[in-house]
C-alpha atoms as a PDB file:
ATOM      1  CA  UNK A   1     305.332 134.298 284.648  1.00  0.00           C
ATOM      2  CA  UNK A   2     301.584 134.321 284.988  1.00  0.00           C
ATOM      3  CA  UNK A   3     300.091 131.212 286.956  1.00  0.00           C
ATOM      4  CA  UNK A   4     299.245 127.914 285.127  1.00  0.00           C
ATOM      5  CA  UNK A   5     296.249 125.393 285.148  1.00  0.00           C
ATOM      6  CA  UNK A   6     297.258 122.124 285.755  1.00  0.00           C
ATOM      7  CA  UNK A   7     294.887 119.061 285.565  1.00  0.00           C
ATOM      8  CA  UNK A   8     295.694 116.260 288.290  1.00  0.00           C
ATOM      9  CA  UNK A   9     293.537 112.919 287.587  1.00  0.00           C
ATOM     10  CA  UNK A  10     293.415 110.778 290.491  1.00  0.00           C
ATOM     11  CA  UNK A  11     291.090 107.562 291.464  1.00  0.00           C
ATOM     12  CA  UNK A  12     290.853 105.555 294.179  1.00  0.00           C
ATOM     13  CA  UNK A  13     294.402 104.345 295.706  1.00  0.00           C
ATOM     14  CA  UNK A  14     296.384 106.554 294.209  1.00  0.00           C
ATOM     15  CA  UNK A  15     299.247 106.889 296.673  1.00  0.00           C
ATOM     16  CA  UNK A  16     299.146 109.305 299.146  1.00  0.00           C
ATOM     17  CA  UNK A  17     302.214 111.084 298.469  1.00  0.00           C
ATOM     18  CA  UNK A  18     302.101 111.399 294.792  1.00  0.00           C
ATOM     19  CA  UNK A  19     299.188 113.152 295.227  1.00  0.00           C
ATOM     20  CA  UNK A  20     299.214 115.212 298.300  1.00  0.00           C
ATOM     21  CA  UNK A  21     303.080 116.367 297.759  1.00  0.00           C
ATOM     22  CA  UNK A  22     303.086 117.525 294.065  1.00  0.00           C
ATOM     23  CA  UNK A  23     299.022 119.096 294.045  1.00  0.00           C
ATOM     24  CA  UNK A  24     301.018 120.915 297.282  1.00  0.00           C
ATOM     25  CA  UNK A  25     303.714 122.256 295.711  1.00  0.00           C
ATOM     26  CA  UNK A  26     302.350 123.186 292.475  1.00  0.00           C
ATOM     27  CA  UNK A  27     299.917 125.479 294.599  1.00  0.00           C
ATOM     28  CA  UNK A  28     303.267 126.726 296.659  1.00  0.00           C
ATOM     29  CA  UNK A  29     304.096 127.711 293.085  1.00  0.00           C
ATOM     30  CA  UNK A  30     301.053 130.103 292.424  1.00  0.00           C
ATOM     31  CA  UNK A  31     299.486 127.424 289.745  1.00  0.00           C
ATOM     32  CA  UNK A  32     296.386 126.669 290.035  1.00  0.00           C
ATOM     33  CA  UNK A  33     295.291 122.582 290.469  1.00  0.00           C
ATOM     34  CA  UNK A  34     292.327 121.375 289.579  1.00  0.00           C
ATOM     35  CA  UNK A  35     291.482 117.489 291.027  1.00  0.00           C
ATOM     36  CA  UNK A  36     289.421 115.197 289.408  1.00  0.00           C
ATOM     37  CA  UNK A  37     288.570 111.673 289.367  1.00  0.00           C
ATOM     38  CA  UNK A  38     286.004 109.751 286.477  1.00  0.00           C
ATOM     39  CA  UNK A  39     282.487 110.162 287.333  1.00  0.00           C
ATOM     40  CA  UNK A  40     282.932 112.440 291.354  1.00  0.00           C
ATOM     41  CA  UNK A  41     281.700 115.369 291.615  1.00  0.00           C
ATOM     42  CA  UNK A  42     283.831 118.602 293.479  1.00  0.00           C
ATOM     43  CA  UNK A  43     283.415 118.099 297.038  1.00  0.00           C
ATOM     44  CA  UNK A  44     283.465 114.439 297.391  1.00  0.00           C
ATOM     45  CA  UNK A  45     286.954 112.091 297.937  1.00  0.00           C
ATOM     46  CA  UNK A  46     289.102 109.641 296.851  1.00  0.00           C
ATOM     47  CA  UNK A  47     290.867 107.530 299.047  1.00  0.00           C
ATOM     48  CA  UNK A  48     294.562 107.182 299.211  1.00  0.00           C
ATOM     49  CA  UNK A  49     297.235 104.455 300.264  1.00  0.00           C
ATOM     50  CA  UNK A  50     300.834 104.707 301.453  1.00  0.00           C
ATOM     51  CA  UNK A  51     303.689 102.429 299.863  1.00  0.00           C
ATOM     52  CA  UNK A  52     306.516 102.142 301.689  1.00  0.00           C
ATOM     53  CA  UNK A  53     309.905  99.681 300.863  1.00  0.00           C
ATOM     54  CA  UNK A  54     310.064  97.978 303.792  1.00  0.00           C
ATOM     55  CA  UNK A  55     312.353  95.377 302.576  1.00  0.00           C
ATOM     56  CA  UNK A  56     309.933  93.091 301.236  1.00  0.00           C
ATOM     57  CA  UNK A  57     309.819  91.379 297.721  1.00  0.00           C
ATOM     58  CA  UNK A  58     307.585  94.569 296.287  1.00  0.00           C
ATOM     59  CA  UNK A  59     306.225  98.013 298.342  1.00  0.00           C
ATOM     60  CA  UNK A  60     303.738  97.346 301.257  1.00  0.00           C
ATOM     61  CA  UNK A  61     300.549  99.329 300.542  1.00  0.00           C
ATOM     62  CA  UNK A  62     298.449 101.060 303.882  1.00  0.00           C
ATOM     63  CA  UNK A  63     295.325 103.158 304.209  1.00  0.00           C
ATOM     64  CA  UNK A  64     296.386 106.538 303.436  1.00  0.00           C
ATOM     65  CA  UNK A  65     294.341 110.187 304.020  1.00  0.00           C
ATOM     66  CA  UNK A  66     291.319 111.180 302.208  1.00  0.00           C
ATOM     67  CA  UNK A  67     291.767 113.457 299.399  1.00  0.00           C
ATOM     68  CA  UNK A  68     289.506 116.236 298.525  1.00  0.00           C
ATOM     69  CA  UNK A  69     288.586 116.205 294.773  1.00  0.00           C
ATOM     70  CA  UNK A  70     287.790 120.272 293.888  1.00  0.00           C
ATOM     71  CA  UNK A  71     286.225 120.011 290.235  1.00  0.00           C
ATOM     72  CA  UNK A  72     283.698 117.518 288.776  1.00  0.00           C
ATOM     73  CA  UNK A  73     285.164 115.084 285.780  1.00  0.00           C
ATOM     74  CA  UNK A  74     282.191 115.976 283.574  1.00  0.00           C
ATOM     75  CA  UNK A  75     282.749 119.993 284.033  1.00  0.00           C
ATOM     76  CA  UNK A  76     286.418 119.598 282.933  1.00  0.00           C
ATOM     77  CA  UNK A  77     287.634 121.064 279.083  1.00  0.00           C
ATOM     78  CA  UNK A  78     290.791 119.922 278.511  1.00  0.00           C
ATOM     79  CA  UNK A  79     291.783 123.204 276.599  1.00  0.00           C
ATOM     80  CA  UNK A  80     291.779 125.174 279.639  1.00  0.00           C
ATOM     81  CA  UNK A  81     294.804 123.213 280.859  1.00  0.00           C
ATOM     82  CA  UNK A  82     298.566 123.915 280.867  1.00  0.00           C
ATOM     83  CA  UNK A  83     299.530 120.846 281.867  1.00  0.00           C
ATOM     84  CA  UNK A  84     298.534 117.562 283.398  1.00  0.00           C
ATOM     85  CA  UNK A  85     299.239 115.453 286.169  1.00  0.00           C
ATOM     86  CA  UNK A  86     299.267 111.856 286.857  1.00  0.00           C
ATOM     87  CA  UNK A  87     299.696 110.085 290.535  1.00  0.00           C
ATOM     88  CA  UNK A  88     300.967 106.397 290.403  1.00  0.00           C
ATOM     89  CA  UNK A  89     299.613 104.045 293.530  1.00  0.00           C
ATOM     90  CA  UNK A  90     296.867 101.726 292.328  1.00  0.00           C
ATOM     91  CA  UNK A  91     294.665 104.242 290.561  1.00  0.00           C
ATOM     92  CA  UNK A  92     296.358 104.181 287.233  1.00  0.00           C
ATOM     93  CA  UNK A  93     295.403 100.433 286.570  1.00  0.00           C
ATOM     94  CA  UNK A  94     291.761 101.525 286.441  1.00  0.00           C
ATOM     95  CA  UNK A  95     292.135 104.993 285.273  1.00  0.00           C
ATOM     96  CA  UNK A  96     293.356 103.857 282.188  1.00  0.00           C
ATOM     97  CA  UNK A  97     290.464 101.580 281.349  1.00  0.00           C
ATOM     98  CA  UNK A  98     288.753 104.994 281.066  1.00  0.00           C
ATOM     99  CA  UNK A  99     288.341 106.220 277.803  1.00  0.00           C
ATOM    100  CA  UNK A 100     287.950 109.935 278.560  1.00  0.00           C
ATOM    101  CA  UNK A 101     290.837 109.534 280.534  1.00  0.00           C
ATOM    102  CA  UNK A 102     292.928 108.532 277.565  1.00  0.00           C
ATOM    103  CA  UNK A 103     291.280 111.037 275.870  1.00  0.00           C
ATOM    104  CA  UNK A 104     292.024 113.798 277.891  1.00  0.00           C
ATOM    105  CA  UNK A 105     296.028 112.473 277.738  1.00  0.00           C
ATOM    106  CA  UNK A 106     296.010 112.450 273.796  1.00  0.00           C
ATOM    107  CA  UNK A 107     294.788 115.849 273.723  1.00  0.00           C
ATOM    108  CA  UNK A 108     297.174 117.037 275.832  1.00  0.00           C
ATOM    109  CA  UNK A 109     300.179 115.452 274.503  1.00  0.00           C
ATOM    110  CA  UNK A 110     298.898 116.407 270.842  1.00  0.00           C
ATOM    111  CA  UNK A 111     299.367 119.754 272.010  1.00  0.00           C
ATOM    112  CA  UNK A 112     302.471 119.101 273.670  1.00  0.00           C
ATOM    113  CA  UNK A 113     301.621 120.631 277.334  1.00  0.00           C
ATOM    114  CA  UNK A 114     303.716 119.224 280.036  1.00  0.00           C
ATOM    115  CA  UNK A 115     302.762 115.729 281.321  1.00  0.00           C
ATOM    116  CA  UNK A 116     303.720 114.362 284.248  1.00  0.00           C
ATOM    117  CA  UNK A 117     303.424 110.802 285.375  1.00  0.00           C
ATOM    118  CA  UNK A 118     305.086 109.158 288.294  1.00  0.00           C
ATOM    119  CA  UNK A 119     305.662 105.515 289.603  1.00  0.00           C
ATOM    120  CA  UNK A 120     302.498 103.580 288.157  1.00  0.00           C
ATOM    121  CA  UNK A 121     301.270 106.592 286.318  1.00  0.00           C
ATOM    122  CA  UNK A 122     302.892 105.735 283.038  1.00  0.00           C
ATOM    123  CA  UNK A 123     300.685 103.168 282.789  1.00  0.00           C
ATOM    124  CA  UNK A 124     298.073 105.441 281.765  1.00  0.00           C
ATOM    125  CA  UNK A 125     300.183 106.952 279.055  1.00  0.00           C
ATOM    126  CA  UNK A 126     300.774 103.522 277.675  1.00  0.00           C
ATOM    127  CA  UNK A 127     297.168 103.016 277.219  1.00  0.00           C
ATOM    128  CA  UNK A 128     296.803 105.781 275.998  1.00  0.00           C
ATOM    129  CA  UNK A 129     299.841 105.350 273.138  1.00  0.00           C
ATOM    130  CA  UNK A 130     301.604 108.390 273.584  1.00  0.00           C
ATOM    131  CA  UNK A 131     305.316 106.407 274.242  1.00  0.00           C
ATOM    132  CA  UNK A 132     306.388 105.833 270.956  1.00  0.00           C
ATOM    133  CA  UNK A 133     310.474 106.812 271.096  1.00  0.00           C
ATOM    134  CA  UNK A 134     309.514 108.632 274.658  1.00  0.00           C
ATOM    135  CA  UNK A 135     312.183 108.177 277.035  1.00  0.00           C
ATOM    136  CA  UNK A 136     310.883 107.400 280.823  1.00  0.00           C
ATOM    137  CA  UNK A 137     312.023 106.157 284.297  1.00  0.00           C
ATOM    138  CA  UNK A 138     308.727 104.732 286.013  1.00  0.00           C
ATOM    139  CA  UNK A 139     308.440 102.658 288.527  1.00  0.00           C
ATOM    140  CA  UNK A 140     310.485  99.547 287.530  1.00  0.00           C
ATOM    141  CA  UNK A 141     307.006  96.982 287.814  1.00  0.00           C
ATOM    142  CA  UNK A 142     305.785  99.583 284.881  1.00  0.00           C
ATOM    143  CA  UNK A 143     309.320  98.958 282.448  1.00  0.00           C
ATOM    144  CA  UNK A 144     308.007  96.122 280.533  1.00  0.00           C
ATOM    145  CA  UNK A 145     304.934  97.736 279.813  1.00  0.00           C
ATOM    146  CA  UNK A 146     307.495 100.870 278.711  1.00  0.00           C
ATOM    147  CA  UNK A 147     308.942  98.937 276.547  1.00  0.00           C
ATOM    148  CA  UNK A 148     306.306  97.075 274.415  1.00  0.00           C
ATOM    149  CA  UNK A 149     304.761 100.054 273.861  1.00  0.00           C
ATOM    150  CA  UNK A 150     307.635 101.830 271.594  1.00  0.00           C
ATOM    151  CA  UNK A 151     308.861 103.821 274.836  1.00  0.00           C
ATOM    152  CA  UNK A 152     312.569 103.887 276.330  1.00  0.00           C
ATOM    153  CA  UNK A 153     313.822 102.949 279.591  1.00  0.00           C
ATOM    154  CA  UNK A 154     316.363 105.830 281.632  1.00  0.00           C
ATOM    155  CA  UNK A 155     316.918 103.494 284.903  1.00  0.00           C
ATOM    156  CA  UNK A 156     316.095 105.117 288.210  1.00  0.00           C
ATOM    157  CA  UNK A 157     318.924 105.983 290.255  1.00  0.00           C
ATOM    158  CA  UNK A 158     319.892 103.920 294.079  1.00  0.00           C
ATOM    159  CA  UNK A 159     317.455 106.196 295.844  1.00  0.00           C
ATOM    160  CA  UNK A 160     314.684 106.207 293.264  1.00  0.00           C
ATOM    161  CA  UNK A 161     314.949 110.418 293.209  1.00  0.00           C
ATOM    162  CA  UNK A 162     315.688 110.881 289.868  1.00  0.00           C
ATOM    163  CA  UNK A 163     313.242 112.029 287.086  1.00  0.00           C
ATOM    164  CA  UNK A 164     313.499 111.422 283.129  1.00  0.00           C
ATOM    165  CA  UNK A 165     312.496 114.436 280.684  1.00  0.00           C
ATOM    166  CA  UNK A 166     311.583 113.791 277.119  1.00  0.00           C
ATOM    167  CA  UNK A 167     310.169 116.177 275.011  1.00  0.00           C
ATOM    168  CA  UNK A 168     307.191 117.563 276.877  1.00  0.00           C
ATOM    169  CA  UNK A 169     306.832 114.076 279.137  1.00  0.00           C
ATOM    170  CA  UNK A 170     308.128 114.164 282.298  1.00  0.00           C
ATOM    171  CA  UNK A 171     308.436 110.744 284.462  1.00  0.00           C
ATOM    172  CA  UNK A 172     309.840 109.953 287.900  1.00  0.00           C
ATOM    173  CA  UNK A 173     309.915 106.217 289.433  1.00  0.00           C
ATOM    174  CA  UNK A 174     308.418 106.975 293.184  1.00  0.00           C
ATOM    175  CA  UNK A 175     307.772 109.604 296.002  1.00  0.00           C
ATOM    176  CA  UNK A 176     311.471 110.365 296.675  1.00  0.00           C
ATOM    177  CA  UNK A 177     311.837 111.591 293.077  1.00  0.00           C
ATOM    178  CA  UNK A 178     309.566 115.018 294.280  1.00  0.00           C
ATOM    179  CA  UNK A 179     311.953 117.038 294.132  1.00  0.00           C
ATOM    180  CA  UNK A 180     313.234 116.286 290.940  1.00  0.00           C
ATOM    181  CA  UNK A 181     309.926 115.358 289.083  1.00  0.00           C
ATOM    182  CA  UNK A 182     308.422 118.725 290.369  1.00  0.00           C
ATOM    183  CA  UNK A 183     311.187 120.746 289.168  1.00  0.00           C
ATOM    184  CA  UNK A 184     311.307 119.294 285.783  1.00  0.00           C
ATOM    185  CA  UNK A 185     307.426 119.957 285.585  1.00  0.00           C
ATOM    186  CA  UNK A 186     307.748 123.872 286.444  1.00  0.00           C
ATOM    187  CA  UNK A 187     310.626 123.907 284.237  1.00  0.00           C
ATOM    188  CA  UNK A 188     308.034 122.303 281.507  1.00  0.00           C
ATOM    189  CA  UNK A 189     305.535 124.586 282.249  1.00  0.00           C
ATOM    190  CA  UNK A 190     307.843 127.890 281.642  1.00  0.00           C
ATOM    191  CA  UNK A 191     307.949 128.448 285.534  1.00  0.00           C
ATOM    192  CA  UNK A 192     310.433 128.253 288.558  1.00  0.00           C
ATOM    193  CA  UNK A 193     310.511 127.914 292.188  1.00  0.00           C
ATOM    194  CA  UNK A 194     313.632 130.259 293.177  1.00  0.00           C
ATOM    195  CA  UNK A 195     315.681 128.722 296.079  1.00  0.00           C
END
């Protein structure tokens, strides 16, 4: 299959894993990833933070890496995508105040490319009211929001690895569902990573 071009929109906090592991393995794949963040340019960066369940009430939350963002927002045309991507972390709860953000997620799910979103990343996809009768395991802070939006829940699994698929949405509830989520995504997209 040829390569893909997959958008991945990131901000600010998005956590460090859910951005670093999948844009990784998506290139391991022979896609191509473009990152972008609302109103950076290609060559600047976003900062990241680590969550980690450290058997607190909720996740702790730690300075992560700096990310490199390689395309400017405003160059971006959402047609020249075959898929998009969407980090959880912090990010998503001021990504999705962004109106060409939720305009760039209606186009693409009118179109029905693959969509991923994992742990807070759903949030943007209920702001952006593409959940109607989707089924989706986020991150479980995210369910009530799920569910007053017309969306399903699938409950994550003990080790939070699992991902949900439904239709051309794919959702995972955290970092440890990589594996999973990733796989799901390629399998979206028409491609495969052979063991």
């Amino acid at each position: 299959m040829p390569a893909k071009r997959i958008l991945m929109i990131v901000g600010d906090f998005v956590e460090d894993y859910e951005v670093m592991v999948p844009y990784q393995m998506l290139l391991l794949a022979g896609h191509s990833v473009d990152t972008v963040s609302p109103d950076k340019n290609a060559g600047e960066f976003i900062a990241t933070a680590i969550h980690d369940f450290e058997g607190h009430q909720t996740y702790t939350e730690k300075r992560g890496h700096n990310f490199l963002l390689n395309t400017s927002f405003e160059a971006i045309d959402v047609d020249d995508y075959d898929g998009l991507i969407l980090p959880g972390g912090r990010a998503p709860e001021f990504l999705r105040l962004d109106t060409r953000v939720l305009t760039i997620v209606r186009t693409m799910h009118e179109a029905k490319k693959p969509i991923g979103a994992i742990c807070h990343g759903p949030q943007i996809l209920v702001a952006a009211k593409v959940l109607k009768g989707v089924a989706c395991c986020p991150y479980p802070a995210v369910n009530p929001e799920i569910l007053q939006s017309g969306g399903t829940l699938e409950l994550f699994n003990d080790t939070y690895s699992n991902a949900c698929v439904s239709g051309h949405i794919v959702t995972a509830p955290a970092w440890p569902a990589h594996p999973a989520f990733i796989k799901a995504f390629l399998d979206l997209l028409g491609t495969t990573i052979e063991p």
